[in-house]
N, C-alpha and C. Protein backbone atom coordinates (compact mmCIF):
# COMPACT_ATOMS: atom_id res chain seq x y z
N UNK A 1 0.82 -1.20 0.00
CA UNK A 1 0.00 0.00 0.00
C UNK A 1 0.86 1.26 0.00
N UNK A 2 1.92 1.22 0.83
CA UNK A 2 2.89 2.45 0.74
C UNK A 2 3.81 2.58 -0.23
N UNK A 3 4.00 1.47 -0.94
CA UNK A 3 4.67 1.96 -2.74
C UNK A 3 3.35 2.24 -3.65
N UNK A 4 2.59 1.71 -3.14
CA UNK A 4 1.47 2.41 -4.19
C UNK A 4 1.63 4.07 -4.22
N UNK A 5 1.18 4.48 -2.78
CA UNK A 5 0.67 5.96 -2.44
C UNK A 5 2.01 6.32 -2.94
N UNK A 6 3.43 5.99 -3.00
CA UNK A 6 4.61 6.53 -3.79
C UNK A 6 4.88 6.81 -4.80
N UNK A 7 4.32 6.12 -5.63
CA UNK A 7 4.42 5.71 -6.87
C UNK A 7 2.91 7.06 -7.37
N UNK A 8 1.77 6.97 -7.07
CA UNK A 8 0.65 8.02 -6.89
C UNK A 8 1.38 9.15 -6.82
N UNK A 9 2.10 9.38 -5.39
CA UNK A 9 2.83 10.53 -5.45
C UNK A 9 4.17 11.04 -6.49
N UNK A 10 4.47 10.21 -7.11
CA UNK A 10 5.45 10.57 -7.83
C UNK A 10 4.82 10.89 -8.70
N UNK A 11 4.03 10.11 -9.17
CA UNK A 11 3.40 10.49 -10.84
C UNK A 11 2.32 11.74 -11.03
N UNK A 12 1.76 12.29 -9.62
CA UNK A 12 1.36 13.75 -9.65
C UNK A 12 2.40 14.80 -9.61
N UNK A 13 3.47 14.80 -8.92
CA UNK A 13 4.53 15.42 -8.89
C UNK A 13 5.21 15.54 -10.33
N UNK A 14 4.68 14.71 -11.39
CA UNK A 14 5.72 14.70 -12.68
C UNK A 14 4.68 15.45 -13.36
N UNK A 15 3.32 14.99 -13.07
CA UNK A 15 2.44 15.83 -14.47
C UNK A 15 2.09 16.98 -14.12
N UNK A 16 2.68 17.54 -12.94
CA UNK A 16 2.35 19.18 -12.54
C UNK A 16 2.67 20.28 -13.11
N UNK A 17 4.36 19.61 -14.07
CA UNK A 17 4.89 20.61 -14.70
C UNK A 17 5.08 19.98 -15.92
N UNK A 18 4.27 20.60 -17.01
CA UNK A 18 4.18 20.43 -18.68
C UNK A 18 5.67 21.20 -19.00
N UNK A 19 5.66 19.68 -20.59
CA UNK A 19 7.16 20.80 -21.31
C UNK A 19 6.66 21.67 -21.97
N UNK A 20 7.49 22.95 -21.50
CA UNK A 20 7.41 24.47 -22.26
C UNK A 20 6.82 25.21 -21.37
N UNK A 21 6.63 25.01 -19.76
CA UNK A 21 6.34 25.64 -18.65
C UNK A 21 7.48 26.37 -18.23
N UNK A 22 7.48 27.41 -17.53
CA UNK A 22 8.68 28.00 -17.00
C UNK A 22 8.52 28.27 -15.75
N UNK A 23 9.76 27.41 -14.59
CA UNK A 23 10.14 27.43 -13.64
C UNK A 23 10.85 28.10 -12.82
N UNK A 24 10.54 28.90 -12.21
CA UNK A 24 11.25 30.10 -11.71
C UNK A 24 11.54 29.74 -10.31
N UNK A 25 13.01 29.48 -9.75
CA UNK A 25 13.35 29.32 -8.64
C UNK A 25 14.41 29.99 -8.11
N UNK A 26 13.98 30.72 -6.59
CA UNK A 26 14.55 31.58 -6.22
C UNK A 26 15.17 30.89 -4.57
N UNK A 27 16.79 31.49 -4.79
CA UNK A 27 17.25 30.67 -3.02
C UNK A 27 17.13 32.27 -1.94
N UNK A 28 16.97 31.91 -0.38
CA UNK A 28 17.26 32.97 -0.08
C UNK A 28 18.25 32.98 0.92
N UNK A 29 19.29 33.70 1.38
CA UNK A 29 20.30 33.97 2.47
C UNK A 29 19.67 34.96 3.41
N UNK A 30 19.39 34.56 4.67
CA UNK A 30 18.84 35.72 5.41
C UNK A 30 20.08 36.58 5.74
N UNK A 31 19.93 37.25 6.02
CA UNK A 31 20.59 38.21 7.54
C UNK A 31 21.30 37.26 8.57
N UNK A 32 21.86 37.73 9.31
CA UNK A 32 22.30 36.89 10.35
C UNK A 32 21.22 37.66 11.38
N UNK A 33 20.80 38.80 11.54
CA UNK A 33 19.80 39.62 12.28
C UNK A 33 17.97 38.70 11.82
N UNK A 34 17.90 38.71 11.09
CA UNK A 34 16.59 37.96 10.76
C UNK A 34 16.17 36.82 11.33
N UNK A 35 14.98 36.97 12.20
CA UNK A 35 14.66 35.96 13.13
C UNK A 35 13.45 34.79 12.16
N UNK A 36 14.03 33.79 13.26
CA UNK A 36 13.37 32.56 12.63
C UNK A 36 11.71 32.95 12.04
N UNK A 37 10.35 33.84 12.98
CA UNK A 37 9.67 33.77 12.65
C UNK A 37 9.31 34.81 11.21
N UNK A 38 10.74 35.87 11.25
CA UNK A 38 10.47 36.56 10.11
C UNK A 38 10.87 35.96 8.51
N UNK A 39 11.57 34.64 8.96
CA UNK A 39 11.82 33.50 7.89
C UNK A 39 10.78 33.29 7.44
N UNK A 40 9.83 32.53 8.31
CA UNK A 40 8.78 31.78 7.97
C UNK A 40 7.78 32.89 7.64
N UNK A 41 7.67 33.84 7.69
CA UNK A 41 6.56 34.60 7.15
C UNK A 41 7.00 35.36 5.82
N UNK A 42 8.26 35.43 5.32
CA UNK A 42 8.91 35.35 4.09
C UNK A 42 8.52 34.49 3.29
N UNK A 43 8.66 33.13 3.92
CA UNK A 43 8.46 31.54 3.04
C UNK A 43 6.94 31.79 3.19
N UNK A 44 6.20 31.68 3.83
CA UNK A 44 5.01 31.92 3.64
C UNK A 44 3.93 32.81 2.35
N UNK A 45 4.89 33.82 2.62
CA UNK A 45 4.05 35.45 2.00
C UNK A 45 4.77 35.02 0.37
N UNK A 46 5.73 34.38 0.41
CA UNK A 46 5.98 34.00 -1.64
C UNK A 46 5.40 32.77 -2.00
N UNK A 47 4.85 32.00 -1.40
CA UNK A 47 3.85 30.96 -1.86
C UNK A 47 2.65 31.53 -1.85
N UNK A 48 2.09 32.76 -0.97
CA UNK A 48 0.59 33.08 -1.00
C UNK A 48 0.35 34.05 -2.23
N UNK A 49 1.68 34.84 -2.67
CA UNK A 49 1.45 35.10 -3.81
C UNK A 49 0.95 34.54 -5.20
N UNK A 50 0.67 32.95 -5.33
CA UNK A 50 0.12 32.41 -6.15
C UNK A 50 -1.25 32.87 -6.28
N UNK A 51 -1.90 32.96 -5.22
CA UNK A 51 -3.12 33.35 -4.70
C UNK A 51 -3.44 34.72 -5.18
N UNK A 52 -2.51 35.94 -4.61
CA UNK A 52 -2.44 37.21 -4.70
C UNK A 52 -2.11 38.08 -5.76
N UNK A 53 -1.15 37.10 -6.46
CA UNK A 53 -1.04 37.50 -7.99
C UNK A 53 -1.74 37.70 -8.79
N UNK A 54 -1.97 38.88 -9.59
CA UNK A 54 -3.01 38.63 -10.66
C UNK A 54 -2.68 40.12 -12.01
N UNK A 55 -2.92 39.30 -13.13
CA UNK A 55 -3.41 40.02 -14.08
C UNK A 55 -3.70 41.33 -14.39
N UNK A 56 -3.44 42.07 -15.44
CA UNK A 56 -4.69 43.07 -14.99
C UNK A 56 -5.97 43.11 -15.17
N UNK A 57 -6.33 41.92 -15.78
CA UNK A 57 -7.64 41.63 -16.08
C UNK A 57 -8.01 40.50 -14.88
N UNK A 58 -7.18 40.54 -13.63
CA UNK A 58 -7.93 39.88 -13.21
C UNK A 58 -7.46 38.32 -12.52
N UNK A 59 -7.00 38.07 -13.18
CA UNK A 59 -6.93 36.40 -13.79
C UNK A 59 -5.44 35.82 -12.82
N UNK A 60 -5.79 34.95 -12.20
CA UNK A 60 -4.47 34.29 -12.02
C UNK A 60 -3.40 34.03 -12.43
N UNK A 61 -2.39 34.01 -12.54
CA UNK A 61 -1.64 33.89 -13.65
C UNK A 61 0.09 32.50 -13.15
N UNK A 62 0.14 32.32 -11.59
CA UNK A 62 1.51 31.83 -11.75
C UNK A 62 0.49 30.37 -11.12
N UNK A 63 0.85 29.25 -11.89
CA UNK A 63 0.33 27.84 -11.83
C UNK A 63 0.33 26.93 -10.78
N UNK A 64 1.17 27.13 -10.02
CA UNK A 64 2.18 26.48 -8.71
C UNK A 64 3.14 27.03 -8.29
N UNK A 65 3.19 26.95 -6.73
CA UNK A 65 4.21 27.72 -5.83
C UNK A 65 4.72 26.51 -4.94
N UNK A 66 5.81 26.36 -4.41
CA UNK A 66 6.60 25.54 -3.67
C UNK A 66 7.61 26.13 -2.84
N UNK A 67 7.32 25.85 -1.41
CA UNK A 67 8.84 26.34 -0.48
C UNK A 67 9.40 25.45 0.40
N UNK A 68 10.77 25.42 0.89
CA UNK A 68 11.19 24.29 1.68
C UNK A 68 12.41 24.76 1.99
N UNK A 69 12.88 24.51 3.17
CA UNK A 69 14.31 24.68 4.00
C UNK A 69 15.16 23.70 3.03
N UNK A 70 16.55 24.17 3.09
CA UNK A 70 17.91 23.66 2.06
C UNK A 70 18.05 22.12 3.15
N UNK A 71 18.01 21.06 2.83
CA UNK A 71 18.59 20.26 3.94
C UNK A 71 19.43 19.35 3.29
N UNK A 72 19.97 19.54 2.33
CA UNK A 72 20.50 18.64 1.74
C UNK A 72 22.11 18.47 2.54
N UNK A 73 22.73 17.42 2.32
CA UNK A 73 24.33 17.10 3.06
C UNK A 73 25.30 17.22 2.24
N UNK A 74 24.73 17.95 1.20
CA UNK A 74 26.15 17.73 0.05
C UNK A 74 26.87 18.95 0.44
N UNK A 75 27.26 19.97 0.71
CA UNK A 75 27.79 20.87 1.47
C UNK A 75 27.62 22.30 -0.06
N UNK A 76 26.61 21.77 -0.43
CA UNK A 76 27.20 23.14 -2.15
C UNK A 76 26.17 24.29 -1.59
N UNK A 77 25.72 24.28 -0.43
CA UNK A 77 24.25 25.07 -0.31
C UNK A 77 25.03 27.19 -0.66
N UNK A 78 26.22 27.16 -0.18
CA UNK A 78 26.55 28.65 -0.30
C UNK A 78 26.16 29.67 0.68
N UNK A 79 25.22 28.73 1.94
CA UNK A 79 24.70 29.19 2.98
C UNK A 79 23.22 29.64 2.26
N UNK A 80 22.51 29.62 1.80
CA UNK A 80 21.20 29.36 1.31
C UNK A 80 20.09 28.80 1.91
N UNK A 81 19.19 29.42 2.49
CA UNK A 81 18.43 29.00 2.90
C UNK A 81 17.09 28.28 3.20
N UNK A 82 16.59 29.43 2.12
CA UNK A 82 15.13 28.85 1.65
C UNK A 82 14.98 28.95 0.48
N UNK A 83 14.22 27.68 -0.36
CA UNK A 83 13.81 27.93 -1.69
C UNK A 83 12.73 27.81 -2.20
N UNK A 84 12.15 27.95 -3.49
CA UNK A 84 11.36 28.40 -3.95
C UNK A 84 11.27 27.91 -5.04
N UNK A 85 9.65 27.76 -5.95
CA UNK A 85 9.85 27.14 -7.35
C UNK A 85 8.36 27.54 -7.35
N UNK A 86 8.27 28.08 -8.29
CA UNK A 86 6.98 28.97 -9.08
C UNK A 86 7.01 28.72 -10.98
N UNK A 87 5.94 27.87 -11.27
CA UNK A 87 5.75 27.83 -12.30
C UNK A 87 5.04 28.72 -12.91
N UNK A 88 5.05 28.83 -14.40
CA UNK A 88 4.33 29.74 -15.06
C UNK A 88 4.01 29.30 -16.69
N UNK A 89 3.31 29.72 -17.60
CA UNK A 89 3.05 29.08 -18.05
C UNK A 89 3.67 29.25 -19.11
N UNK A 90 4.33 30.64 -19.20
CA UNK A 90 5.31 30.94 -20.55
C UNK A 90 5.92 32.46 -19.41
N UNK A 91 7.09 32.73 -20.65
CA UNK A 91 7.74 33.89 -20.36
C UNK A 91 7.26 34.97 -19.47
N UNK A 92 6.08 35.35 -20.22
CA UNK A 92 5.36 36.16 -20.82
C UNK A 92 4.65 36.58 -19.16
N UNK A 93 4.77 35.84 -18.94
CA UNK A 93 3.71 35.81 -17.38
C UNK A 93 4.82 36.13 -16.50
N UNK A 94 6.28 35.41 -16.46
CA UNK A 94 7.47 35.44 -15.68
C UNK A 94 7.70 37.06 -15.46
N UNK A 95 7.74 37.62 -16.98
CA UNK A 95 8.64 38.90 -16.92
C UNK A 95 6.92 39.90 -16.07
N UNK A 96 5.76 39.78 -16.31
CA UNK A 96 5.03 40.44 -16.19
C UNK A 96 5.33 40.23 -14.37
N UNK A 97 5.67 39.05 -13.65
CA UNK A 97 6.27 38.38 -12.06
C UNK A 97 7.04 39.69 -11.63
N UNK A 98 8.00 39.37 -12.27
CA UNK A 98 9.17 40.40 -12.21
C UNK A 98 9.38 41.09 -12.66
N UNK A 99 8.76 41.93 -13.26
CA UNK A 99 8.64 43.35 -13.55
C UNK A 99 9.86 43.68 -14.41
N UNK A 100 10.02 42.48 -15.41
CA UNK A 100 11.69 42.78 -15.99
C UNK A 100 11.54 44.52 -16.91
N UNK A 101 10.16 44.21 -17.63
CA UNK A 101 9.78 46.07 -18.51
C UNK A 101 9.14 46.87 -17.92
N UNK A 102 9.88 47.70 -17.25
CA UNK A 102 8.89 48.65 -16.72
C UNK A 102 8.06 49.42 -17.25
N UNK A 103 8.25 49.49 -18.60
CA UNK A 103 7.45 50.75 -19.33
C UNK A 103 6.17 49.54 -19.67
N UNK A 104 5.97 48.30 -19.20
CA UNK A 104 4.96 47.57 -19.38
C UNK A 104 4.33 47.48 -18.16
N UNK A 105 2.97 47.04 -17.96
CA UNK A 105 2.14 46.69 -16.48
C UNK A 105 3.07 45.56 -15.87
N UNK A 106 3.48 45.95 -14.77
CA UNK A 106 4.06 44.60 -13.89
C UNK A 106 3.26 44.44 -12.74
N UNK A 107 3.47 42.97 -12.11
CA UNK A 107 2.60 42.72 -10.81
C UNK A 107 3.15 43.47 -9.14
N UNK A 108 2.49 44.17 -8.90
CA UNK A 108 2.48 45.10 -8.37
C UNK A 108 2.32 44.54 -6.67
N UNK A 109 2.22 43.24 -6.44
CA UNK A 109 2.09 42.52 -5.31
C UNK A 109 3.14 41.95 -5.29
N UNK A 110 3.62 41.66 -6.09
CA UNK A 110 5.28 41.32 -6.18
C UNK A 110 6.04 42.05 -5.62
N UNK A 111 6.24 43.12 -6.31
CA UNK A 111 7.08 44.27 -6.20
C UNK A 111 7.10 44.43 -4.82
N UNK A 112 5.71 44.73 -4.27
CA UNK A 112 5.86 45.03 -2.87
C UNK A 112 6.20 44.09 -2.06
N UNK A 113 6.82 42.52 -1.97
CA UNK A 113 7.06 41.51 -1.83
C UNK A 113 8.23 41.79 -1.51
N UNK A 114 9.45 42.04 -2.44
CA UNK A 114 10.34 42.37 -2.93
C UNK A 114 10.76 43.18 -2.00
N UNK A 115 10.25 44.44 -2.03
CA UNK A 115 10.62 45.58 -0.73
C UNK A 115 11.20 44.84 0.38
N UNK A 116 9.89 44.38 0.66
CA UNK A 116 10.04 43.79 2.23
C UNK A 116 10.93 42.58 2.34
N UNK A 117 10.81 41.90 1.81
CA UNK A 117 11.97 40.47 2.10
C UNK A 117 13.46 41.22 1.57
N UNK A 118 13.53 42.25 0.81
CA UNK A 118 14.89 42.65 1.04
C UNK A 118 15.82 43.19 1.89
N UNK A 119 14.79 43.90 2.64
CA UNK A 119 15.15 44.03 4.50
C UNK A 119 16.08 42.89 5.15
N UNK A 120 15.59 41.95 4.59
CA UNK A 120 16.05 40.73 5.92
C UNK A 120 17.16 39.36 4.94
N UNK A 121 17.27 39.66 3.61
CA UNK A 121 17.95 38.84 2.76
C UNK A 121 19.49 39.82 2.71
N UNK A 122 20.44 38.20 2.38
CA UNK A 122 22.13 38.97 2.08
C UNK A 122 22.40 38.45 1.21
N UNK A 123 21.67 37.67 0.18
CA UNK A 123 21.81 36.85 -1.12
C UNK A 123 20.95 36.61 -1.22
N UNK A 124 20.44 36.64 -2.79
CA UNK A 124 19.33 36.05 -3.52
C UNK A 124 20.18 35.25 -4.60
N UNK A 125 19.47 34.17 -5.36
CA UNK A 125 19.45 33.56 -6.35
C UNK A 125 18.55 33.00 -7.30
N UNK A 126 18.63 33.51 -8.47
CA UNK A 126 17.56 33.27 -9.09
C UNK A 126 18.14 32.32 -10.43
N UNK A 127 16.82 31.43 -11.06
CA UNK A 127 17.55 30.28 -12.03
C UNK A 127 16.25 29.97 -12.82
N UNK A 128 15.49 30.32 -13.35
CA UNK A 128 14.53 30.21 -14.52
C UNK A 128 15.31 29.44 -15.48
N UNK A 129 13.97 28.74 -15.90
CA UNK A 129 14.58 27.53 -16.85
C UNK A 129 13.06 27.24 -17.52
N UNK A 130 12.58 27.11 -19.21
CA UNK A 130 11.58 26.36 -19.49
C UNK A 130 11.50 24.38 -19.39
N UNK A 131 10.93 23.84 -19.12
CA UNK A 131 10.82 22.56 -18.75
C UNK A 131 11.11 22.21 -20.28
N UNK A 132 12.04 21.37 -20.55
CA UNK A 132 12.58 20.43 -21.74
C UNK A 132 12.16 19.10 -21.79
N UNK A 133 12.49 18.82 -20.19
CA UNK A 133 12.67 16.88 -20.39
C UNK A 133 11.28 16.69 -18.59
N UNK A 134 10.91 15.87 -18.77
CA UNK A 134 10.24 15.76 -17.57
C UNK A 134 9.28 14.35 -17.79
């Protein structure tokens, strides 16, 4: 029964992200001043943006949000803390995320996102990639 529900779980985990989706994942380095609960309301407040994000017409626009503490043992973390993985469904939606044109409408709940978690971050990393193989 528990390789079943594994096997279930793996195979929702694979069809979540279509090829030609774009994956936007961001690491974060706090502060050494930044307290644990202002972590978690960081990690929090960029997954609820899936929710909060929108269009100007409206419309939802980023597909899936994901966050999780670095725990891996391979030692490459760079001191990195929390990460992040936000799909989207093309470019087009990414740059409208991140406000790459300003002389275009950008998401404006972002931005103000941005403000505030830069207070308490000493590295960011960012790594967008469209899905090829999956």
């Amino acid at each position: 029964m528990k390789f079943v529900l594994y096997l279930l779980l793996l195979c929702a985990a694979a069809l979540c992200v279509e090829r030609g989706q774009l994956q936007h994942i961001v690491l974060f380095k706090y502060k050494e001043t930044t307290t644990q609960d202002q972590k978690f309301k960081m990690m929090k407040g960029l997954v609820n943006l899936k929710d909060r994000c929108t269009k100007p017409d409206g419309k939802k626009y980023i597909l899936a949000a994901s966050a999780g503490l670095q725990n891996s043992g391979e030692k490459f973390d760079k001191g990195l803390e929390q990460g992040f993985v936000l799909t989207f469904s093309n470019s087009y939606d990414r740059d409208y995320f991140v406000g790459l044109n300003k002389t275009a409408p950008y998401d404006r709940v972002h931005q103000d996102y941005i403000k505030e978690v830069s207070q308490l971050v000493s590295d960011v990393l960012v790594f967008d990639f469209n899905v090829l193989l999956n």
